[in-house]
PDB file of N, CA and C in Angstrom:
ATOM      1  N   UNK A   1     159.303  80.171 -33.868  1.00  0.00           N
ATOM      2  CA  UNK A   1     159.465  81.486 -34.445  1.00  0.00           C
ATOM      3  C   UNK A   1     160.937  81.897 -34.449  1.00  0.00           C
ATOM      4  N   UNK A   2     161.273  81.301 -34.075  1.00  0.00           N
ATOM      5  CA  UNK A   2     163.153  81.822 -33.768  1.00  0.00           C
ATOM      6  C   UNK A   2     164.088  80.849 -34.784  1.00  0.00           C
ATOM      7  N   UNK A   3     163.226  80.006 -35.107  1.00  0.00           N
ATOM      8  CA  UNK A   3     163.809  79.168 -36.261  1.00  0.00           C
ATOM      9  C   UNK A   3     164.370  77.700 -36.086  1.00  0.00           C
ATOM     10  N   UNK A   4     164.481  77.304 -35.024  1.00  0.00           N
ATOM     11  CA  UNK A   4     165.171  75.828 -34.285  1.00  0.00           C
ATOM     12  C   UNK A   4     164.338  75.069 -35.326  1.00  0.00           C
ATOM     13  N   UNK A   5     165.262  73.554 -36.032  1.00  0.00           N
ATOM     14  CA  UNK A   5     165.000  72.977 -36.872  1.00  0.00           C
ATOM     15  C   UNK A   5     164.743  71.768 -35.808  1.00  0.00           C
ATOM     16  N   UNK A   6     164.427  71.318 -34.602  1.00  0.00           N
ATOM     17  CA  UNK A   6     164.113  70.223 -33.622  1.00  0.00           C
ATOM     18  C   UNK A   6     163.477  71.094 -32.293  1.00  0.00           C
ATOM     19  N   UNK A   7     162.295  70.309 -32.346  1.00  0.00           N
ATOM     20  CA  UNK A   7     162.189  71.041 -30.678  1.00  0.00           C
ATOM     21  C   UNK A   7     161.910  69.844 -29.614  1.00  0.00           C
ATOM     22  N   UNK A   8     162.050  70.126 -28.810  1.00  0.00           N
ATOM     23  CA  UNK A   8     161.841  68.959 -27.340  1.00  0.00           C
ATOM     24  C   UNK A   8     160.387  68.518 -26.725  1.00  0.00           C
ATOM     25  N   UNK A   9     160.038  67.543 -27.099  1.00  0.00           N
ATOM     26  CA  UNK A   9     158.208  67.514 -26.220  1.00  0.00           C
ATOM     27  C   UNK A   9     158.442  66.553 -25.479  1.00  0.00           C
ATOM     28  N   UNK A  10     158.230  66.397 -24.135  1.00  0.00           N
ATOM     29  CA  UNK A  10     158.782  65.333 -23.042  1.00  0.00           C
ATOM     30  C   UNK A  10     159.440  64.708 -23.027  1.00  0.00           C
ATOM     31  N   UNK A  11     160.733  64.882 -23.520  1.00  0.00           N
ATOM     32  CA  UNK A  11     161.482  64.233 -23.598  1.00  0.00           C
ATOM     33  C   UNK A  11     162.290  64.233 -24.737  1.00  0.00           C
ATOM     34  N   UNK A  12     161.568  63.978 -25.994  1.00  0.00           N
ATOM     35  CA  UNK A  12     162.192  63.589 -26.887  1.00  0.00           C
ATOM     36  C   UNK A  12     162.099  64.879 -27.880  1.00  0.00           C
ATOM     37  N   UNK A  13     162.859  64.833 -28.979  1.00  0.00           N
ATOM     38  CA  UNK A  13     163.622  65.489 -29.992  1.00  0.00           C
ATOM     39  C   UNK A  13     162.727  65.205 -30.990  1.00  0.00           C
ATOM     40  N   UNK A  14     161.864  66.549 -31.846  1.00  0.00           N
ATOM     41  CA  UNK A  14     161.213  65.768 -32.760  1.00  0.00           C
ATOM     42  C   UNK A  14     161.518  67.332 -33.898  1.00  0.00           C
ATOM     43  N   UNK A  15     162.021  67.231 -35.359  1.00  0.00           N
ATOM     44  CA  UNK A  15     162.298  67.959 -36.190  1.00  0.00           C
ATOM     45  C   UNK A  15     160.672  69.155 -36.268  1.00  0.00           C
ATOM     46  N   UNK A  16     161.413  69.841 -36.467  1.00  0.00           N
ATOM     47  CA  UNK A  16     159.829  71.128 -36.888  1.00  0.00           C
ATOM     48  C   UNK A  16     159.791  71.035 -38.691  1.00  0.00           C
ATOM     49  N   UNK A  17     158.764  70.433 -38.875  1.00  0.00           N
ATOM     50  CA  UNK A  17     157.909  70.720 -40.177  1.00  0.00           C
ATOM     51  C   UNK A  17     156.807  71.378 -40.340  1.00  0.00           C
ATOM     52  N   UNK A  18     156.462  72.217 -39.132  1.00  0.00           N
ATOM     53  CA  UNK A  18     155.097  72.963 -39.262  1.00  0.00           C
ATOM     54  C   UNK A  18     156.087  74.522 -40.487  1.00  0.00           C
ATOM     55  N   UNK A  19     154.882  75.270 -41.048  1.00  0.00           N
ATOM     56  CA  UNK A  19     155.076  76.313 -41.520  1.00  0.00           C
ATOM     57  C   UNK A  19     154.616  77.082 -40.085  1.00  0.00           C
ATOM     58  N   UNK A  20     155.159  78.213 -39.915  1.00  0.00           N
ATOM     59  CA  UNK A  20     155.007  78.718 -38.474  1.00  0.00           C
ATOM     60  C   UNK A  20     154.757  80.429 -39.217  1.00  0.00           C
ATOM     61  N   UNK A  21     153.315  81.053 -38.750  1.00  0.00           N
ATOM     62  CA  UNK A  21     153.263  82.414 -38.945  1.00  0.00           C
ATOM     63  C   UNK A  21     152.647  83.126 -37.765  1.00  0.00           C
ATOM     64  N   UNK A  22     152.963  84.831 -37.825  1.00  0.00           N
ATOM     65  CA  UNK A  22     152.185  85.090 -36.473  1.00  0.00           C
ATOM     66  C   UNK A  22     151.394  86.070 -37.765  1.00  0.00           C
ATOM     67  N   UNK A  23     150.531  86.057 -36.651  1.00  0.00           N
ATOM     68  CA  UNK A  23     149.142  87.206 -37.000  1.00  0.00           C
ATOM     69  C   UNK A  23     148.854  87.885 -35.826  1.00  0.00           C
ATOM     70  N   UNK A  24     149.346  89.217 -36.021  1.00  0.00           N
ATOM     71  CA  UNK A  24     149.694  90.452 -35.265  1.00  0.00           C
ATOM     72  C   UNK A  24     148.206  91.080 -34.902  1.00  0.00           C
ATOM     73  N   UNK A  25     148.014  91.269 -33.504  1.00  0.00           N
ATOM     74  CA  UNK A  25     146.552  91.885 -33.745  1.00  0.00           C
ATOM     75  C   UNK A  25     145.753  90.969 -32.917  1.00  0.00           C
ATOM     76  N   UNK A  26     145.669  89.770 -33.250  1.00  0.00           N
ATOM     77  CA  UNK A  26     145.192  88.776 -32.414  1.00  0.00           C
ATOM     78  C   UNK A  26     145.320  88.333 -31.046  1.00  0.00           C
ATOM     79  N   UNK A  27     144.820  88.201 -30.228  1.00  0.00           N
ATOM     80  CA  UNK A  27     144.505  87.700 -28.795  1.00  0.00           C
ATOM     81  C   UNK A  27     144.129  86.035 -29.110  1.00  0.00           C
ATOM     82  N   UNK A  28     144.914  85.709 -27.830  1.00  0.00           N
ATOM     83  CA  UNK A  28     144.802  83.694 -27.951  1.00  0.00           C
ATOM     84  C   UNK A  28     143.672  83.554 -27.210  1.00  0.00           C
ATOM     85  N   UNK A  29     142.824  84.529 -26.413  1.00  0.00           N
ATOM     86  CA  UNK A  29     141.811  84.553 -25.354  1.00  0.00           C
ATOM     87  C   UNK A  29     140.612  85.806 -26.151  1.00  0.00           C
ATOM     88  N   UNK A  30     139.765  85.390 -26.351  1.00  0.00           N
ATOM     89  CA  UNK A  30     138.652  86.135 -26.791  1.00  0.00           C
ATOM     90  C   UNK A  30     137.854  86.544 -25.703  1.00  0.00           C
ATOM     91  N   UNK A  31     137.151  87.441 -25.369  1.00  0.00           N
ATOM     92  CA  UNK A  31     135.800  87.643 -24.758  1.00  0.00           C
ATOM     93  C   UNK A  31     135.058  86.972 -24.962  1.00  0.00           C
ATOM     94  N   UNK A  32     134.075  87.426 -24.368  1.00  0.00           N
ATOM     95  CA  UNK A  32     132.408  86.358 -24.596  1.00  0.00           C
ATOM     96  C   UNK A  32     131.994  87.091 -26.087  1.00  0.00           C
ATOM     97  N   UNK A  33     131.958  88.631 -25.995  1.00  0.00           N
ATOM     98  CA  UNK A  33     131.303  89.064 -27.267  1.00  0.00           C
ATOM     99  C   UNK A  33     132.146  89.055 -27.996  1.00  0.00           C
ATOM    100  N   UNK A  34     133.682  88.363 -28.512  1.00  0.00           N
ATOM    101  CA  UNK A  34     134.180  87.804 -29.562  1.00  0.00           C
ATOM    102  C   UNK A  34     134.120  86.411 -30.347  1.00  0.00           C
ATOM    103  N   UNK A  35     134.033  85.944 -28.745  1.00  0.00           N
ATOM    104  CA  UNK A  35     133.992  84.092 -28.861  1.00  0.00           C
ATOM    105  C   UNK A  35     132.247  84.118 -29.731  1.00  0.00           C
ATOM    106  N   UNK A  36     131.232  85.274 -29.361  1.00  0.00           N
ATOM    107  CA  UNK A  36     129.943  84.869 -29.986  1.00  0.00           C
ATOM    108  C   UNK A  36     130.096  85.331 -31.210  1.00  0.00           C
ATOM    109  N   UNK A  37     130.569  86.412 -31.482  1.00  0.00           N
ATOM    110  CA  UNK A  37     130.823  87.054 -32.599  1.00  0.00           C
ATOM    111  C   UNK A  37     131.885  86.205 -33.988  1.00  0.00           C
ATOM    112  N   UNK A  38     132.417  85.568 -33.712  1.00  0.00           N
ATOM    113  CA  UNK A  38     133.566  84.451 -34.283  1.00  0.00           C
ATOM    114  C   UNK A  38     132.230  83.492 -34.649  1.00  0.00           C
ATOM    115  N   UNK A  39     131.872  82.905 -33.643  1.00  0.00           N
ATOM    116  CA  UNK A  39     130.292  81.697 -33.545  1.00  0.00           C
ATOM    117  C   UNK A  39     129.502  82.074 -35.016  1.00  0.00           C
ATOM    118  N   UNK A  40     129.026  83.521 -34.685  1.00  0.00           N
ATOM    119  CA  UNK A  40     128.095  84.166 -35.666  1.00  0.00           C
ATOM    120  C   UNK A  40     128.657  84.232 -37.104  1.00  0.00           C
ATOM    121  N   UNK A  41     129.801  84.404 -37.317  1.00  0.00           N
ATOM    122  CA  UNK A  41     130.127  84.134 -38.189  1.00  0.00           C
ATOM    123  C   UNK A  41     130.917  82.992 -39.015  1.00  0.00           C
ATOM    124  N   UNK A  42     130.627  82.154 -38.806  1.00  0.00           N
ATOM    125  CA  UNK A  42     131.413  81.194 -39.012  1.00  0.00           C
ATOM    126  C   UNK A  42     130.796  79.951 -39.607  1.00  0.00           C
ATOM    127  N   UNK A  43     131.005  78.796 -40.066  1.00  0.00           N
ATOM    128  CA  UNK A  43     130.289  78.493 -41.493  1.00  0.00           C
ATOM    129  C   UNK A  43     130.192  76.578 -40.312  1.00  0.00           C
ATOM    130  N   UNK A  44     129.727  76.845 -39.156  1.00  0.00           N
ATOM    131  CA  UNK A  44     130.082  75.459 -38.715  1.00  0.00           C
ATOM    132  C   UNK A  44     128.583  75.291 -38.945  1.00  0.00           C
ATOM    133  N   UNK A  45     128.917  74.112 -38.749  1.00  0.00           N
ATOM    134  CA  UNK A  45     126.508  73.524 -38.948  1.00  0.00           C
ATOM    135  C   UNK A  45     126.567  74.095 -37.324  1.00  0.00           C
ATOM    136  N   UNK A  46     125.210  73.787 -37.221  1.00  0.00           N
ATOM    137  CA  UNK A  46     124.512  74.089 -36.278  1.00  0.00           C
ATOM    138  C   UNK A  46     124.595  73.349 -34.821  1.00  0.00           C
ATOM    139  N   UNK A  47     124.779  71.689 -35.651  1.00  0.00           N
ATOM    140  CA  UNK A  47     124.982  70.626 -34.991  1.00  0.00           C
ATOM    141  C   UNK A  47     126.154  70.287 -33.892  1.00  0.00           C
ATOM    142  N   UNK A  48     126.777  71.360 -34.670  1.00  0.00           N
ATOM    143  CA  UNK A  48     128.486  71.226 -34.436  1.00  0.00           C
ATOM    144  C   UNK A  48     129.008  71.041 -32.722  1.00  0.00           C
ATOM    145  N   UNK A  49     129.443  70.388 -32.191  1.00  0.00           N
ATOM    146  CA  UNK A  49     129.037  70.552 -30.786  1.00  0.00           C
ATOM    147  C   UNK A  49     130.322  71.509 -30.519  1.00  0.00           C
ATOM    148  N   UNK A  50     130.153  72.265 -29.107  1.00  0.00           N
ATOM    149  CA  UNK A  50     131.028  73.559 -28.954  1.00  0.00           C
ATOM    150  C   UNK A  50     131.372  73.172 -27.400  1.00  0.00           C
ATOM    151  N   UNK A  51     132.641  72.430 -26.741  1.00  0.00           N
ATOM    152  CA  UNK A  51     132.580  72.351 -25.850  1.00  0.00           C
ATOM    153  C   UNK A  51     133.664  73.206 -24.965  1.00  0.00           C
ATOM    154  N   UNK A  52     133.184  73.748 -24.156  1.00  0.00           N
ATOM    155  CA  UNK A  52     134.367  75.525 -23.009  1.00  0.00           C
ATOM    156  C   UNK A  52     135.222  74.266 -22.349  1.00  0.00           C
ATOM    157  N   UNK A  53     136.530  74.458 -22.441  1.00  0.00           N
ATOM    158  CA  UNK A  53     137.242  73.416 -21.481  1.00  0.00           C
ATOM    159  C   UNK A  53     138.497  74.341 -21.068  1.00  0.00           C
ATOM    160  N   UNK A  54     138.500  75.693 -21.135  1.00  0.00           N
ATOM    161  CA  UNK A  54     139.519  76.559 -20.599  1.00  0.00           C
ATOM    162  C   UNK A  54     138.809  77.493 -19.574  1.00  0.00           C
ATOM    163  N   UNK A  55     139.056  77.493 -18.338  1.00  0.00           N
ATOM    164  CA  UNK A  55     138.693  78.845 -17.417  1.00  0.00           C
ATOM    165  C   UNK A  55     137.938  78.282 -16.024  1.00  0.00           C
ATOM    166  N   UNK A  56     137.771  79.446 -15.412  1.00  0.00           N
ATOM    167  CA  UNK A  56     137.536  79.293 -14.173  1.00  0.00           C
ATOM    168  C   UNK A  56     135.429  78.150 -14.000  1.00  0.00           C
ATOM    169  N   UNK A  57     135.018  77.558 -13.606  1.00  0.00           N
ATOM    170  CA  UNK A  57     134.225  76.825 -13.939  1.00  0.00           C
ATOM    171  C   UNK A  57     133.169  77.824 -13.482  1.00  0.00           C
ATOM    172  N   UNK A  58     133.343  79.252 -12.908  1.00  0.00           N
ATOM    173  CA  UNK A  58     131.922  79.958 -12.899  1.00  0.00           C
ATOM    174  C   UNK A  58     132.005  80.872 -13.938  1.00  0.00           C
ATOM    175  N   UNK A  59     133.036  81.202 -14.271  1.00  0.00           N
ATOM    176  CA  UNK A  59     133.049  82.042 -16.043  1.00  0.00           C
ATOM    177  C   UNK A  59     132.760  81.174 -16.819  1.00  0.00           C
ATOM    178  N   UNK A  60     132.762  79.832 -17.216  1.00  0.00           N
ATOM    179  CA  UNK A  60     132.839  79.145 -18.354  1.00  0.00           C
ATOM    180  C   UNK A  60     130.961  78.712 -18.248  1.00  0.00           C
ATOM    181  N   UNK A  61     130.403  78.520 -17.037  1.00  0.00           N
ATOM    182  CA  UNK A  61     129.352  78.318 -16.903  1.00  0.00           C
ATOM    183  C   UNK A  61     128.182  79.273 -17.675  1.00  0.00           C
ATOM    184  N   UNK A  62     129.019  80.700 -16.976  1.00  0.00           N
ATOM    185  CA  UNK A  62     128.385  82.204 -17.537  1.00  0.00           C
ATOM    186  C   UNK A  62     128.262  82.185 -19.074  1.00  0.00           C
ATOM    187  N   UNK A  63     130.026  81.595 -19.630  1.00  0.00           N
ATOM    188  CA  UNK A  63     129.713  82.114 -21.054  1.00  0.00           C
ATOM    189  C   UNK A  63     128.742  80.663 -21.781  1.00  0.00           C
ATOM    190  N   UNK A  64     128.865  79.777 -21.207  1.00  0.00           N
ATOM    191  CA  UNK A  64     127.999  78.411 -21.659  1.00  0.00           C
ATOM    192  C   UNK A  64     126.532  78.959 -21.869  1.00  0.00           C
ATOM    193  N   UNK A  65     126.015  79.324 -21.013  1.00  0.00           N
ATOM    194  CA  UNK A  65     125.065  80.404 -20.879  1.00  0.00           C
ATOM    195  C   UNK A  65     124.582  81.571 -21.644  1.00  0.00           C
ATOM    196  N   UNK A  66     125.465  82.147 -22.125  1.00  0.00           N
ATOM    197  CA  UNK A  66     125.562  83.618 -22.715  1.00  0.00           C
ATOM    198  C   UNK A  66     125.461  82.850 -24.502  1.00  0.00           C
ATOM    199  N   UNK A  67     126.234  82.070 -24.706  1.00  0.00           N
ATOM    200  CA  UNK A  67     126.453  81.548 -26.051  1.00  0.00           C
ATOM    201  C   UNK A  67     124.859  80.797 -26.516  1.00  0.00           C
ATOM    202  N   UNK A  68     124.611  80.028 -25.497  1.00  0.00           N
ATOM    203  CA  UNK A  68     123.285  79.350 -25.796  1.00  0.00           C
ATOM    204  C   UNK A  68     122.220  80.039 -26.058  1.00  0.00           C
ATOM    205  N   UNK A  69     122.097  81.665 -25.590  1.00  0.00           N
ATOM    206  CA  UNK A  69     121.435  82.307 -25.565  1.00  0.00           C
ATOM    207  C   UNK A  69     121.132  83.303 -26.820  1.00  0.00           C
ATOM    208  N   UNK A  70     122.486  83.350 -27.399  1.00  0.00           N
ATOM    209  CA  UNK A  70     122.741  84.541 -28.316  1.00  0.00           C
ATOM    210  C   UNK A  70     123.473  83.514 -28.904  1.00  0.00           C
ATOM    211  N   UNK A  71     123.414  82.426 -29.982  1.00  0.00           N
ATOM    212  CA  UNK A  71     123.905  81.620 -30.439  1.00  0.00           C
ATOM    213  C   UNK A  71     122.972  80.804 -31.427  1.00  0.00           C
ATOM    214  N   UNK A  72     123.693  80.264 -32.267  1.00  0.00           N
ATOM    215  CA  UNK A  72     122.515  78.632 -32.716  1.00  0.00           C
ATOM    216  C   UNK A  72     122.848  77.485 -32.226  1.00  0.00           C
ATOM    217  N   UNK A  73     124.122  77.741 -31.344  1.00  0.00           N
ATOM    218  CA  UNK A  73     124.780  76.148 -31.046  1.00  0.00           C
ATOM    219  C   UNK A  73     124.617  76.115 -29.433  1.00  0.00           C
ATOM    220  N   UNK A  74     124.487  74.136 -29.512  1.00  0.00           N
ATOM    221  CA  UNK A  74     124.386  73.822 -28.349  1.00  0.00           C
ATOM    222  C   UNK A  74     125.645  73.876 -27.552  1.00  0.00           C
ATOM    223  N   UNK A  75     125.791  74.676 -26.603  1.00  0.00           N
ATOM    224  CA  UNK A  75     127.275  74.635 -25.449  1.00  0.00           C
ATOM    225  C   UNK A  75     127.516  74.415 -24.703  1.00  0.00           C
ATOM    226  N   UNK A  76     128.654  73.732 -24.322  1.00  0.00           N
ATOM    227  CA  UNK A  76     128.679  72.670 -23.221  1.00  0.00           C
ATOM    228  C   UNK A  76     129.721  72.817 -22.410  1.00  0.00           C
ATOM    229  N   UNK A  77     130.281  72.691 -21.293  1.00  0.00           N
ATOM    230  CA  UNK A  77     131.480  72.768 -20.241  1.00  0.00           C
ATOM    231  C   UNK A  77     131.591  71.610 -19.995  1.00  0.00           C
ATOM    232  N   UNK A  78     132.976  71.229 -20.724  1.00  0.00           N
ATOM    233  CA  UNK A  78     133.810  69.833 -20.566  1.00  0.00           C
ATOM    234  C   UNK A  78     133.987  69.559 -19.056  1.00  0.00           C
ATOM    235  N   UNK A  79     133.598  68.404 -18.716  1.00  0.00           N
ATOM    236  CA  UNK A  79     133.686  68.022 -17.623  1.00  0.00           C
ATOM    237  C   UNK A  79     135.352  67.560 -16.857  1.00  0.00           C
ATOM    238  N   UNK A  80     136.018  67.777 -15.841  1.00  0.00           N
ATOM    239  CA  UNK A  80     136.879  67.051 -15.159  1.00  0.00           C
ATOM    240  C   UNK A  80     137.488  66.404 -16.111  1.00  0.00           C
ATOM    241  N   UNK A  81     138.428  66.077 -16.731  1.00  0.00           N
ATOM    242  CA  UNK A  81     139.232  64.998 -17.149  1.00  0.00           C
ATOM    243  C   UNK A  81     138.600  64.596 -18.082  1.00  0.00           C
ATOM    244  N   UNK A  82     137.416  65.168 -18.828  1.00  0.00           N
ATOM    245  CA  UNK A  82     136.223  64.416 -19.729  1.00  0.00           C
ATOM    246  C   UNK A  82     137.240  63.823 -21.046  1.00  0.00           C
ATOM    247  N   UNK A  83     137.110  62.909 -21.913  1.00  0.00           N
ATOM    248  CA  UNK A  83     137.742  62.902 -23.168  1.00  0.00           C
ATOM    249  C   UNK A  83     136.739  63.506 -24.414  1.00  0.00           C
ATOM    250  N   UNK A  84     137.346  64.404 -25.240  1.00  0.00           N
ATOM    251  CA  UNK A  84     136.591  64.923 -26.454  1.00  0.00           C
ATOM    252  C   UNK A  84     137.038  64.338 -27.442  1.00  0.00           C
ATOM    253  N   UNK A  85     136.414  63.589 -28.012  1.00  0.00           N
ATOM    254  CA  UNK A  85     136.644  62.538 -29.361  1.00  0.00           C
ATOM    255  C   UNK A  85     136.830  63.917 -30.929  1.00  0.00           C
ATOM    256  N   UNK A  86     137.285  64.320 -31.768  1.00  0.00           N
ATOM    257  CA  UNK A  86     137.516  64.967 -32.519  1.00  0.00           C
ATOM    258  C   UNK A  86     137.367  64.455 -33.762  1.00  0.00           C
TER     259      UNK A  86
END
């Protein structure tokens, strides 16, 4: 956002080609009744798998919980070190 044409990722020097915008208004952390509310609206299949891999492991349990409940999708809490194939 400040404009640097290279930025540093462990080490090395790599040029910025992203287009970079902010959207004012927004939170990087949702609630539960946003994270469901986002869910509800949103055009993913059903199938889509939804896995929590940010937060304390008895909140993430809660909202794993809360989503499955008030949701169509199956939700899951990434395990330890798990790998998520994308």
């Amino acid at each position: 956002m400040q404009g640097a044409e290279r930025i540093k990722i462990h080490g090395d020097w790599f040029p910025v080609k992203a287009r970079l915008e902010v959207l004012s208004g927004l939170s990087g952390h949702g609630d539960f009744a946003e994270i469901e509310q986002w869910l509800a609206q949103s055009d993913l299949a059903p199938e889509t798998p939804i896995n929590l891999i940010h937060g304390d492991p008895e909140a993430l349990e809660a909202l794993r919980d809360h989503l499955r409940q008030n949701t169509r999708f199956e939700v899951d809490v990434a395990g330890y070190q798990s790998i998520l194939r994308l």
